[in-house]
Protein backbone atom coordinates (compact mmCIF):
# COMPACT_ATOMS: atom_id res chain seq x y z
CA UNK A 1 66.86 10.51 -46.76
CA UNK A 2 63.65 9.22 -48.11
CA UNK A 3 60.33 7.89 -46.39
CA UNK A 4 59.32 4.28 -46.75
CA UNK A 5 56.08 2.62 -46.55
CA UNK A 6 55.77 -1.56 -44.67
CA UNK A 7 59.24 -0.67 -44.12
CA UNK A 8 58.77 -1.89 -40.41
CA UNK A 9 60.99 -4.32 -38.95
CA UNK A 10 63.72 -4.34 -41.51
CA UNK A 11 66.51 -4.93 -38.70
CA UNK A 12 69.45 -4.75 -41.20
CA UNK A 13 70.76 -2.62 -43.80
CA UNK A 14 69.89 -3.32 -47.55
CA UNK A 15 73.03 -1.79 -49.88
CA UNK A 16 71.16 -1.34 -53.61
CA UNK A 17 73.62 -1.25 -56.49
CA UNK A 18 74.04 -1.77 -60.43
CA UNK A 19 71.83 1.46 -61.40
CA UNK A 20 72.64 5.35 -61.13
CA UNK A 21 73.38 5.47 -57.38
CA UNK A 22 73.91 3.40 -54.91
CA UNK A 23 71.38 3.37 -51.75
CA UNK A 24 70.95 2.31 -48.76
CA UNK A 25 68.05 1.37 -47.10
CA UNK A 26 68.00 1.03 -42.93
CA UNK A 27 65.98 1.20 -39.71
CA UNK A 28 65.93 4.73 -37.96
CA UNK A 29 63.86 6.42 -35.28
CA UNK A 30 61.56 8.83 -37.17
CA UNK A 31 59.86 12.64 -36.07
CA UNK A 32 62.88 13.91 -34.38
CA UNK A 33 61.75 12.49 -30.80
CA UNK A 34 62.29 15.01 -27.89
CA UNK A 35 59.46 15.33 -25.30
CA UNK A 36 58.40 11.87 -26.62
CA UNK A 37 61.79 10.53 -26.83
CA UNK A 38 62.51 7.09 -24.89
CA UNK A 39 65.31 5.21 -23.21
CA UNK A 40 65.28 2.14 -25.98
CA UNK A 41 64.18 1.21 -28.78
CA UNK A 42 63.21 -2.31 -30.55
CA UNK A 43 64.55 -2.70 -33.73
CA UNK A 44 61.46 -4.41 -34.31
CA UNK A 45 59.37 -1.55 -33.97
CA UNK A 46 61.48 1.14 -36.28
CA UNK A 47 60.59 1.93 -39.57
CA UNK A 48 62.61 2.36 -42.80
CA UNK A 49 64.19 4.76 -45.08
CA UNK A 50 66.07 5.13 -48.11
CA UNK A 51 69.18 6.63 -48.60
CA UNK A 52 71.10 8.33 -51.64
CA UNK A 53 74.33 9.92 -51.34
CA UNK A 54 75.31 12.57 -54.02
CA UNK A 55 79.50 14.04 -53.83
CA UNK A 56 78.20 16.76 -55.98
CA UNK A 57 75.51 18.94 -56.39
CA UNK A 58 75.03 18.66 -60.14
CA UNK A 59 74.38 15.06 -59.99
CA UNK A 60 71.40 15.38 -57.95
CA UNK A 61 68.38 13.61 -59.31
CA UNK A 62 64.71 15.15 -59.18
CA UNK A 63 61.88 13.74 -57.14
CA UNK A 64 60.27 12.02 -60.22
CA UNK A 65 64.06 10.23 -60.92
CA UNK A 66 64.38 9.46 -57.24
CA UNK A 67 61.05 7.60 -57.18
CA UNK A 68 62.11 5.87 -60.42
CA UNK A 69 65.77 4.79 -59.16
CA UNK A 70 63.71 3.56 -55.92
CA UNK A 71 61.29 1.93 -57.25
CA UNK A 72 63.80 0.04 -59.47
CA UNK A 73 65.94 -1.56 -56.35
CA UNK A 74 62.53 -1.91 -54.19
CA UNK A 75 61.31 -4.39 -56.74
CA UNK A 76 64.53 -6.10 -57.05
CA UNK A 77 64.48 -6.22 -53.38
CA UNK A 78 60.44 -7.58 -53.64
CA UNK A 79 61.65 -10.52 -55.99
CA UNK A 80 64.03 -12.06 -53.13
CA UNK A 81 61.36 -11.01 -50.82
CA UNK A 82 57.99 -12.63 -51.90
CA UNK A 83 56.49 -11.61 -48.19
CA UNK A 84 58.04 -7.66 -48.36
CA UNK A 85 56.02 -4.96 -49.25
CA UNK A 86 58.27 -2.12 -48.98
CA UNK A 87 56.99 0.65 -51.26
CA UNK A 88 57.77 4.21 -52.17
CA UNK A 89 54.37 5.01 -52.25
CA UNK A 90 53.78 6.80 -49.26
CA UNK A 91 50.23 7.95 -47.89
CA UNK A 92 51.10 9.21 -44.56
CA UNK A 93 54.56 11.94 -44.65
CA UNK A 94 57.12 11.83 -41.56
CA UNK A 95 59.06 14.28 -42.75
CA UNK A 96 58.47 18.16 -42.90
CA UNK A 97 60.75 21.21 -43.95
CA UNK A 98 61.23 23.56 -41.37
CA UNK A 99 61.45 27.30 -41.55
CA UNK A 100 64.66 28.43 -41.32
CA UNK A 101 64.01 31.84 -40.53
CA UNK A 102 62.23 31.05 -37.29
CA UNK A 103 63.48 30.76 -34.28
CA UNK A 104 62.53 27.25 -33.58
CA UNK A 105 62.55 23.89 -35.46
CA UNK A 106 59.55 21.48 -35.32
CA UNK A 107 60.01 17.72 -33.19
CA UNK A 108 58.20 14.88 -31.95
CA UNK A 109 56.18 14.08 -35.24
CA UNK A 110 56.02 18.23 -35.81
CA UNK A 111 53.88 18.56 -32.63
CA UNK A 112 56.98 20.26 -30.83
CA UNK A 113 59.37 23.03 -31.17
CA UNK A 114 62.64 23.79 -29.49
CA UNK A 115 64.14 26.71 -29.48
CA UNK A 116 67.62 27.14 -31.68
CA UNK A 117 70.44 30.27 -31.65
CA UNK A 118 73.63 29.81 -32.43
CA UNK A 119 75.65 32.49 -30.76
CA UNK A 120 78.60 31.05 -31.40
CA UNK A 121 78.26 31.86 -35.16
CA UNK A 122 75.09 34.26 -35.77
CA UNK A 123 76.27 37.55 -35.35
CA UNK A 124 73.01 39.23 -34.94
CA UNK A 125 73.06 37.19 -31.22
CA UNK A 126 73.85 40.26 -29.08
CA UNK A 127 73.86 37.35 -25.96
CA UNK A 128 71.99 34.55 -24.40
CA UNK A 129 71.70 33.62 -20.86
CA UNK A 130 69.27 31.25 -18.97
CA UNK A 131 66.55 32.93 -16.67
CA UNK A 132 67.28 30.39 -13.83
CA UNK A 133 70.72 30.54 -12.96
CA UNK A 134 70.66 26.96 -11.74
CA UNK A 135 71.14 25.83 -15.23
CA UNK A 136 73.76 23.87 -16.41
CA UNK A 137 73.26 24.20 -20.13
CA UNK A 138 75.75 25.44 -22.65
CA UNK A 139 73.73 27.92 -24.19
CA UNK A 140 76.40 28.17 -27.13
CA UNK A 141 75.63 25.24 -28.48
CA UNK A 142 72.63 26.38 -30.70
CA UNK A 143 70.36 23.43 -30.20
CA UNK A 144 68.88 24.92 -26.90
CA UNK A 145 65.75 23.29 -26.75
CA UNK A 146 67.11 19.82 -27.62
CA UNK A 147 70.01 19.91 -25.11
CA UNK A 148 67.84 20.83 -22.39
CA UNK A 149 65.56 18.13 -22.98
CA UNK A 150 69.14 15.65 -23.15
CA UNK A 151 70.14 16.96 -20.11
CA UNK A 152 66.78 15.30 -18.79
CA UNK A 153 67.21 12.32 -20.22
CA UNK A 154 70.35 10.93 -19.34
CA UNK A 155 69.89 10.01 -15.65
CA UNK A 156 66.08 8.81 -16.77
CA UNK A 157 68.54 6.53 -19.53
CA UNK A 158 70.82 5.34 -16.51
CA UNK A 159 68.09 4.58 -13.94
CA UNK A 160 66.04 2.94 -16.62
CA UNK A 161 69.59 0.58 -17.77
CA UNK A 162 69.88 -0.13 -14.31
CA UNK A 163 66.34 -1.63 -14.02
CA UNK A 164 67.14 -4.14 -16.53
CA UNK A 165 69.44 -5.90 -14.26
CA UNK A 166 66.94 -5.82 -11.31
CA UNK A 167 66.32 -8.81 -9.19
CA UNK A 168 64.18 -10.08 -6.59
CA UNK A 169 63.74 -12.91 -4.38
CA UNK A 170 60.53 -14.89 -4.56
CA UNK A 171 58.66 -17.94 -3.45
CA UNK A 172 56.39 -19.00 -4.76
CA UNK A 173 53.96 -22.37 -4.31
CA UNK A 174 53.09 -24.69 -6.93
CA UNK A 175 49.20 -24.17 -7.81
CA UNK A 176 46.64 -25.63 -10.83
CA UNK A 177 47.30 -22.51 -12.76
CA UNK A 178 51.12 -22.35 -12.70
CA UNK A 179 54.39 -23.61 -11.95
CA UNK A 180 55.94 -22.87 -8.13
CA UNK A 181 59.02 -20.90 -8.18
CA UNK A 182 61.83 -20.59 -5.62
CA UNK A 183 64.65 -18.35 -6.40
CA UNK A 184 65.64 -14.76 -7.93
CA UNK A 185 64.01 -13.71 -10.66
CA UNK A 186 64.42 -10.18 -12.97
CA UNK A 187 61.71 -7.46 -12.90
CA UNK A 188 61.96 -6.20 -16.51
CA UNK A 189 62.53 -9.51 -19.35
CA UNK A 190 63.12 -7.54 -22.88
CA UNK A 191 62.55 -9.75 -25.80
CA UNK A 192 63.93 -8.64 -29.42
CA UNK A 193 66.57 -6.35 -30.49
CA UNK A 194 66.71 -3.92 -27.51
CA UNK A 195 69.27 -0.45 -28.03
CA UNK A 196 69.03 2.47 -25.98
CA UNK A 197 68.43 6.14 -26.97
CA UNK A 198 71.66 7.08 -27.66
CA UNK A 199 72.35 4.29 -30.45
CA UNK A 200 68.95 4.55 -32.07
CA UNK A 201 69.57 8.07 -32.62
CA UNK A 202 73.03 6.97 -34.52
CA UNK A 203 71.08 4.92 -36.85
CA UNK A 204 70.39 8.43 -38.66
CA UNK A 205 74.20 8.56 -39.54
CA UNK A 206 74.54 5.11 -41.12
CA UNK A 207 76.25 6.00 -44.37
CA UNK A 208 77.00 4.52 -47.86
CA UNK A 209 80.47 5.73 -47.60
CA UNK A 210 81.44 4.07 -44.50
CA UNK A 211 80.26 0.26 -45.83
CA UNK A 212 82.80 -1.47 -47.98
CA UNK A 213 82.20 -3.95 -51.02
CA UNK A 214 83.14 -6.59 -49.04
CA UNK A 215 81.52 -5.80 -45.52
CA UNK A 216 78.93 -8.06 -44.13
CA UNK A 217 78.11 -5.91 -41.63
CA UNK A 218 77.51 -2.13 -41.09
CA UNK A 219 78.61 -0.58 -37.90
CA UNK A 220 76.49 1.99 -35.92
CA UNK A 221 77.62 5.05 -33.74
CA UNK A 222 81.13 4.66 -35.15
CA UNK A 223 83.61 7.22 -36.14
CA UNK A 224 86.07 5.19 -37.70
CA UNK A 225 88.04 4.43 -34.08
CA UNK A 226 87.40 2.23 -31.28
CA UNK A 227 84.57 -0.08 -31.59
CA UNK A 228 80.94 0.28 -33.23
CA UNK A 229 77.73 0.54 -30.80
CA UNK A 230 76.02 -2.36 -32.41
CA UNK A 231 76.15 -3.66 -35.93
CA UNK A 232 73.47 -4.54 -37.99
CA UNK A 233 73.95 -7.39 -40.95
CA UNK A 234 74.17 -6.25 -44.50
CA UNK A 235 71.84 -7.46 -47.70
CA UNK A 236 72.99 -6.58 -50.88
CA UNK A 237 70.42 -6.16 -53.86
CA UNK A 238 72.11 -5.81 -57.17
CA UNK A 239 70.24 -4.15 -59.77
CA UNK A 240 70.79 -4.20 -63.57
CA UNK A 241 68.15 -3.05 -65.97
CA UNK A 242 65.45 -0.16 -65.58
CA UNK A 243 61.66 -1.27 -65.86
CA UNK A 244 58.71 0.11 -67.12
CA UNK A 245 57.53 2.71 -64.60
CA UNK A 246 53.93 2.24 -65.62
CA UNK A 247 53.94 -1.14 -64.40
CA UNK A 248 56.15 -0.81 -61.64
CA UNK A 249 53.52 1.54 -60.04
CA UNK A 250 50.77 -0.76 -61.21
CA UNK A 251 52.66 -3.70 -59.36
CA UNK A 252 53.32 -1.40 -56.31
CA UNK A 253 49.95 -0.50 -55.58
CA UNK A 254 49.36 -4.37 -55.74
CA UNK A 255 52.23 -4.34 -53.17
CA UNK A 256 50.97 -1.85 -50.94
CA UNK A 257 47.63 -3.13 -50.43
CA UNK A 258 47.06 -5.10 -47.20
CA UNK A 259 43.42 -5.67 -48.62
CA UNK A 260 43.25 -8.84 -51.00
CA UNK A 261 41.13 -7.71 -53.09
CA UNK A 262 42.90 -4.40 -54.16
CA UNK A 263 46.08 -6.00 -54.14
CA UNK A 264 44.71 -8.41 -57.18
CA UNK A 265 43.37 -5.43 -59.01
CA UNK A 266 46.81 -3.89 -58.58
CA UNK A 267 48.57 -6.99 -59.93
CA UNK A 268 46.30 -7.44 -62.58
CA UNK A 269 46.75 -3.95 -63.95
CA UNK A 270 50.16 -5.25 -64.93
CA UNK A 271 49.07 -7.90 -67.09
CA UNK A 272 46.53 -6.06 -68.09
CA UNK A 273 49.37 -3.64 -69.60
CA UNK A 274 50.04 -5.94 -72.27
CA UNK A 275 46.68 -7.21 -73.04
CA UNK A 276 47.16 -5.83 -76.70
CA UNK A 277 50.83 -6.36 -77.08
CA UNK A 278 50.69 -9.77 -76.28
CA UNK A 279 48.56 -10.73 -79.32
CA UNK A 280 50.14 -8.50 -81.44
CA UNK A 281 53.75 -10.19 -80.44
CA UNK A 282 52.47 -13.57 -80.78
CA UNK A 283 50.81 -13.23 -84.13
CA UNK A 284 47.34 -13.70 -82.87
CA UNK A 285 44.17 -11.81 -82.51
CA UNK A 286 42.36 -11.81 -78.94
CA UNK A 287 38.50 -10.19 -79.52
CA UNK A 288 37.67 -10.27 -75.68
CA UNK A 289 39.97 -10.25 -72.51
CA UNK A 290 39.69 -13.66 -71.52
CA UNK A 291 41.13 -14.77 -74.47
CA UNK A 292 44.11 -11.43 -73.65
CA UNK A 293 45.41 -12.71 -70.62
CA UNK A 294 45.49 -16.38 -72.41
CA UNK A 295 47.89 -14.24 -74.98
CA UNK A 296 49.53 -12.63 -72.16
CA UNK A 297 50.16 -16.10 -69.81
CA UNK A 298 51.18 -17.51 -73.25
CA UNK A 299 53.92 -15.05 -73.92
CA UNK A 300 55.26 -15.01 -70.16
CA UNK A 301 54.93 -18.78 -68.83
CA UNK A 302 55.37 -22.76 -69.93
CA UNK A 303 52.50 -25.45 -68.72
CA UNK A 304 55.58 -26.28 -66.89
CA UNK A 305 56.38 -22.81 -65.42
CA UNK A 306 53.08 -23.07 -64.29
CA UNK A 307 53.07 -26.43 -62.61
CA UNK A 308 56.45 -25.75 -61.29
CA UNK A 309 55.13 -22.69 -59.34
CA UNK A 310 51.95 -24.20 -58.24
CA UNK A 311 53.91 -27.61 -56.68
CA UNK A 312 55.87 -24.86 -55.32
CA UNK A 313 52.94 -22.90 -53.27
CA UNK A 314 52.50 -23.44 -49.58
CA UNK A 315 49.78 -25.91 -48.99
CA UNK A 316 46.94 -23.59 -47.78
CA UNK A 317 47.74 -21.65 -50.87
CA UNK A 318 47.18 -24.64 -53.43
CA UNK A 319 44.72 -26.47 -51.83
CA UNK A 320 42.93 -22.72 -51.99
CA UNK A 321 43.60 -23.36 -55.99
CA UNK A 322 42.54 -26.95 -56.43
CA UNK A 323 39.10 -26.52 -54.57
CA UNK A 324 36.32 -24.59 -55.76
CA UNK A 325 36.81 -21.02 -54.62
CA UNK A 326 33.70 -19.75 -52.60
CA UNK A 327 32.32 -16.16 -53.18
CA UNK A 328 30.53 -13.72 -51.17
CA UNK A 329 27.06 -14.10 -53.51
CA UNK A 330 27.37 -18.36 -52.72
CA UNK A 331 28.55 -18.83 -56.50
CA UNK A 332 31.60 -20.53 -56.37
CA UNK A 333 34.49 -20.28 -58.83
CA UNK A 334 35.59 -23.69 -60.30
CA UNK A 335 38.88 -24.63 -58.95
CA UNK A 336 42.20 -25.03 -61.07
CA UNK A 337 42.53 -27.81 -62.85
CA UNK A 338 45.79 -28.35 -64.74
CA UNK A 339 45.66 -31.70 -66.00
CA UNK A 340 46.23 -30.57 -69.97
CA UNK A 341 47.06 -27.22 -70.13
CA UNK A 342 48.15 -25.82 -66.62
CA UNK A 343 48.50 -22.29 -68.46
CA UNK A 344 45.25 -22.13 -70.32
CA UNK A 345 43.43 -23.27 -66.85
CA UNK A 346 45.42 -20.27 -64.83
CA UNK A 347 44.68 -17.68 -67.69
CA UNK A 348 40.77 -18.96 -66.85
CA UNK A 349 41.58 -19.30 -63.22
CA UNK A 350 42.47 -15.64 -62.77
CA UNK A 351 40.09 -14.25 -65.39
CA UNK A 352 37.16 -15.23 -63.45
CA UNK A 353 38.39 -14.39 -60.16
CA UNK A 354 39.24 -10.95 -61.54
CA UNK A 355 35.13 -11.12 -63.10
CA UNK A 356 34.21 -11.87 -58.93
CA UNK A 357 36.35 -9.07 -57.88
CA UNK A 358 35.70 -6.22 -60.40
CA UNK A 359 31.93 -6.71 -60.46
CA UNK A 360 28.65 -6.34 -57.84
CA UNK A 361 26.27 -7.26 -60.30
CA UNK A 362 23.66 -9.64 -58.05
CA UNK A 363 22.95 -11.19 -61.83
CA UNK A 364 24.37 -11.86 -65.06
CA UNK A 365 21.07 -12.06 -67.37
CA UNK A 366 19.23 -13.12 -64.82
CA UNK A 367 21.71 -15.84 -63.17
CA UNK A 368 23.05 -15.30 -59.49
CA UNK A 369 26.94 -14.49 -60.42
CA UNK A 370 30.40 -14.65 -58.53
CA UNK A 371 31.15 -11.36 -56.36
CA UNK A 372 33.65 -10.89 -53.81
CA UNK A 373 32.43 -8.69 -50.49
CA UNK A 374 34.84 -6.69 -49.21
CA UNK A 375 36.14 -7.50 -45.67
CA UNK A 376 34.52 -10.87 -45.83
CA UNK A 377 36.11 -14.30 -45.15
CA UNK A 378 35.38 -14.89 -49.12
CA UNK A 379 37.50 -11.73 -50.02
CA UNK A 380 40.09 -12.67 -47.60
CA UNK A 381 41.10 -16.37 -48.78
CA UNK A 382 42.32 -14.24 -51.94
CA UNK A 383 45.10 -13.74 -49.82
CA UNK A 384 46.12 -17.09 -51.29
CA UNK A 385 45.78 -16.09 -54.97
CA UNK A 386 47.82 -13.23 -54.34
CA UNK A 387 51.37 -15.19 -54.95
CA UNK A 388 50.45 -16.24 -58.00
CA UNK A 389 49.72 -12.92 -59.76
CA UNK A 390 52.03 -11.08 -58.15
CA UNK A 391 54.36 -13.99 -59.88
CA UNK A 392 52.68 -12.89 -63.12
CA UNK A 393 53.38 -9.55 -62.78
CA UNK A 394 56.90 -9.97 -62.28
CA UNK A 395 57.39 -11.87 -64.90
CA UNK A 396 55.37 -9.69 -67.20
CA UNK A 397 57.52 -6.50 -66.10
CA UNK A 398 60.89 -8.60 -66.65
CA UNK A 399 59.40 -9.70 -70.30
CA UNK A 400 58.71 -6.15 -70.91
CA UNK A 401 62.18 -5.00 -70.23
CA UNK A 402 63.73 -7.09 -72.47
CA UNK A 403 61.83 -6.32 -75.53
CA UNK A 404 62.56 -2.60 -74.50
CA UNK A 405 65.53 -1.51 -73.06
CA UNK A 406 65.44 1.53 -71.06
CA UNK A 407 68.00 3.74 -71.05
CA UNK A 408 68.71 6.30 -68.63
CA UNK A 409 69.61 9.71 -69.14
CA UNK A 410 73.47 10.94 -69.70
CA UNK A 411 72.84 12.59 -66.05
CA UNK A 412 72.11 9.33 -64.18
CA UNK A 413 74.24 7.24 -66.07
């Protein structure tokens, strides 16, 4: 089980296939919630993971081929997804390795422990026995902390189910502010996906091997008899080629970044990539980087690639393109023009937008120039440009794969 980042929200379960291993990616509750565990959940509000199932232990991949299979089906995923940014790339861990020789394991985001012996099976337990005798815990079954802590929750669970179907009578008169009401109405209103503790605990124990080829759904808290808690819809993402991992983590950081400006530089990188190799496969020689990413836009896109994607933007996004583009330093950039060549005018589009965004310099030989602010409305209308490398990128990354196969190794094949 592996940590995603932006992985919020997902509400369904992704099946990845077509590379080494399957995965699966899905919702769950994260940081082992005890003390701050609660009676539901919103699907809405649980993050993601990923999922890789191995039947034997020599197949197991190492952390750098984990990342690489991931990263693989997360930007297959991010191509039918142009608003996702689910990443690997994770700044902030949820997950921690316990100590198995202590006597407790770590909960609740590692803030917690709770107490574990298993005297049914450790022989070194010589006995166990609760100090008040008023307990009703079964002290055999070696998650003692945890169980004690379930034992509190379930009639908190049942009176807080019960609330949800709560009613009272009101009246109330009509007034300038609001409608009058006369009638019953319910104390508690829960919008989105609503489950209770027990079934977002089950989401753990969603599993590759219970989801068919053919299912459309994948069933939660289910054994295999009787019925499902809840089911949750199933995407599939098929993969079938292996990309460059330099540029997949150049196009991820782009991904990660909520701020515009990083974002672009992250995109960018990936074209960037091939600022050499593009003249060289073209036949041409390129003495400056303008004149690079005219090579590299030649040897990706059409003029009508181009104007077929920029038709295609939302509005705000092209009118953001046709206008001049305002910078922080009052210097704007010339909007896009692609009345003769609509890929020589994006090549210079970008290329002075990535000038604005890479540079502070207040002057250029004297000359106010174009900078982008951070955290400025300026820097944030690049929002808008965004699309439109990150459509770049792809497409340079998919170019690149086809001139050069990868091939995995006889272990992951």
């Amino acid at each position: 089980m592996l940590q995603l980042e932006n992985g919020l929200g997902l509400r369904r379960v992704v099946v990845c296939s077509g590379l080494a291993f399957p995965v699966i990616i899905h919702p769950i509750v994260h940081g082992e919630p005890v003390l701050t565990a609660q009676a539901f959940y919103y699907l809405e509000q649980l993050h993601s993971v990923a999922k890789i199932r191995y039947e034997n232990h020599e197949d197991s991949l190492t952390e750098a081929e984990l990342e690489y299979l991931i990263d693989n089906y997360l930007f297959e995923f991010s191509k039918h997804h142009p608003d996702a940014n689910i990443t690997f790339k994770v700044m902030t861990g949820k997950f921690w390795k316990d100590d198995v020789s202590d006597h407790y394991l770590r909960v609740d985001q590692g803030l917690t422990e709770v107490l574990v012996v298993d005297a049914r099976n450790d022989d070194s337990v010589q006995s166990i026995e609760a100090v008040d005798s008023s307990d009703q815990i079964d002290l055999y079954d070696w998650d003692i902390g945890r169980n004690y802590a379930k034992d509190c929750m379930e009639p908190y669970i049942e009176n807080m189910t019960k609330l949800l179907d709560k009613k009272v009578n009101v009246m109330i008169m009509p007034s300038e502010d609001r409608n009058g009401y006369c009638g019953k109405k319910r104390v508690i209103k829960a919008d989105g996906q609503l489950i209770n503790y027990e079934a977002a605990m089950q989401l753990s124990d969603i599993c590759i091997r219970t989801i068919s080829n053919t299912a459309t759904e994948a069933k939660v808290g289910w054994s295999g008899i009787g019925s499902p808690t809840f089911t949750l819809p199933i995407e599939r993402i098929v993969a079938t080629r292996y990309y460059n991992p330099v540029m997949l983590s150049h196009y991820f950081s782009g991904l990660h970044e909520l701020n515009a400006m990083k974002s672009f530089v992250g995109f960018y990188n990936v074209l960037e990539y091939y600022f050499e190799e593009a003249p060289r496969l073209l036949g041409q020689t390129a003495s400056n980087e303008k004149s690079q990413i005219n090579c590299v836009l030649e040897l990706l896109v059409t003029d009508a690639d181009v104007t077929g994607f920029v038709a295609g933007l939302p509005a705000d996004s092209r009118q953001v393109m046709i206008a001049d583009l305002p910078t922080s330093s009052g210097v704007s950039i010339p909007a896009y023009n692609g009345a003769s060549s609509s890929r020589n005018e994006l090549a210079r589009w970008l290329y002075e937008i990535r000038c604005a965004v890479i540079h502070s310099k207040k002057t250029r030989r004297g000359a106010p120039t174009s900078t982008f602010e951070p955290y400025t409305p300026a820097s944030q209308a690049l929002s808008h440009v965004i699309p439109t490398i990150r459509w770049l990128a792809i497409k340079c990354i998919e170019k690149d794969a086809a001139l050069n196969p990868i091939v995995v190794s006889a272990k992951a094949s």
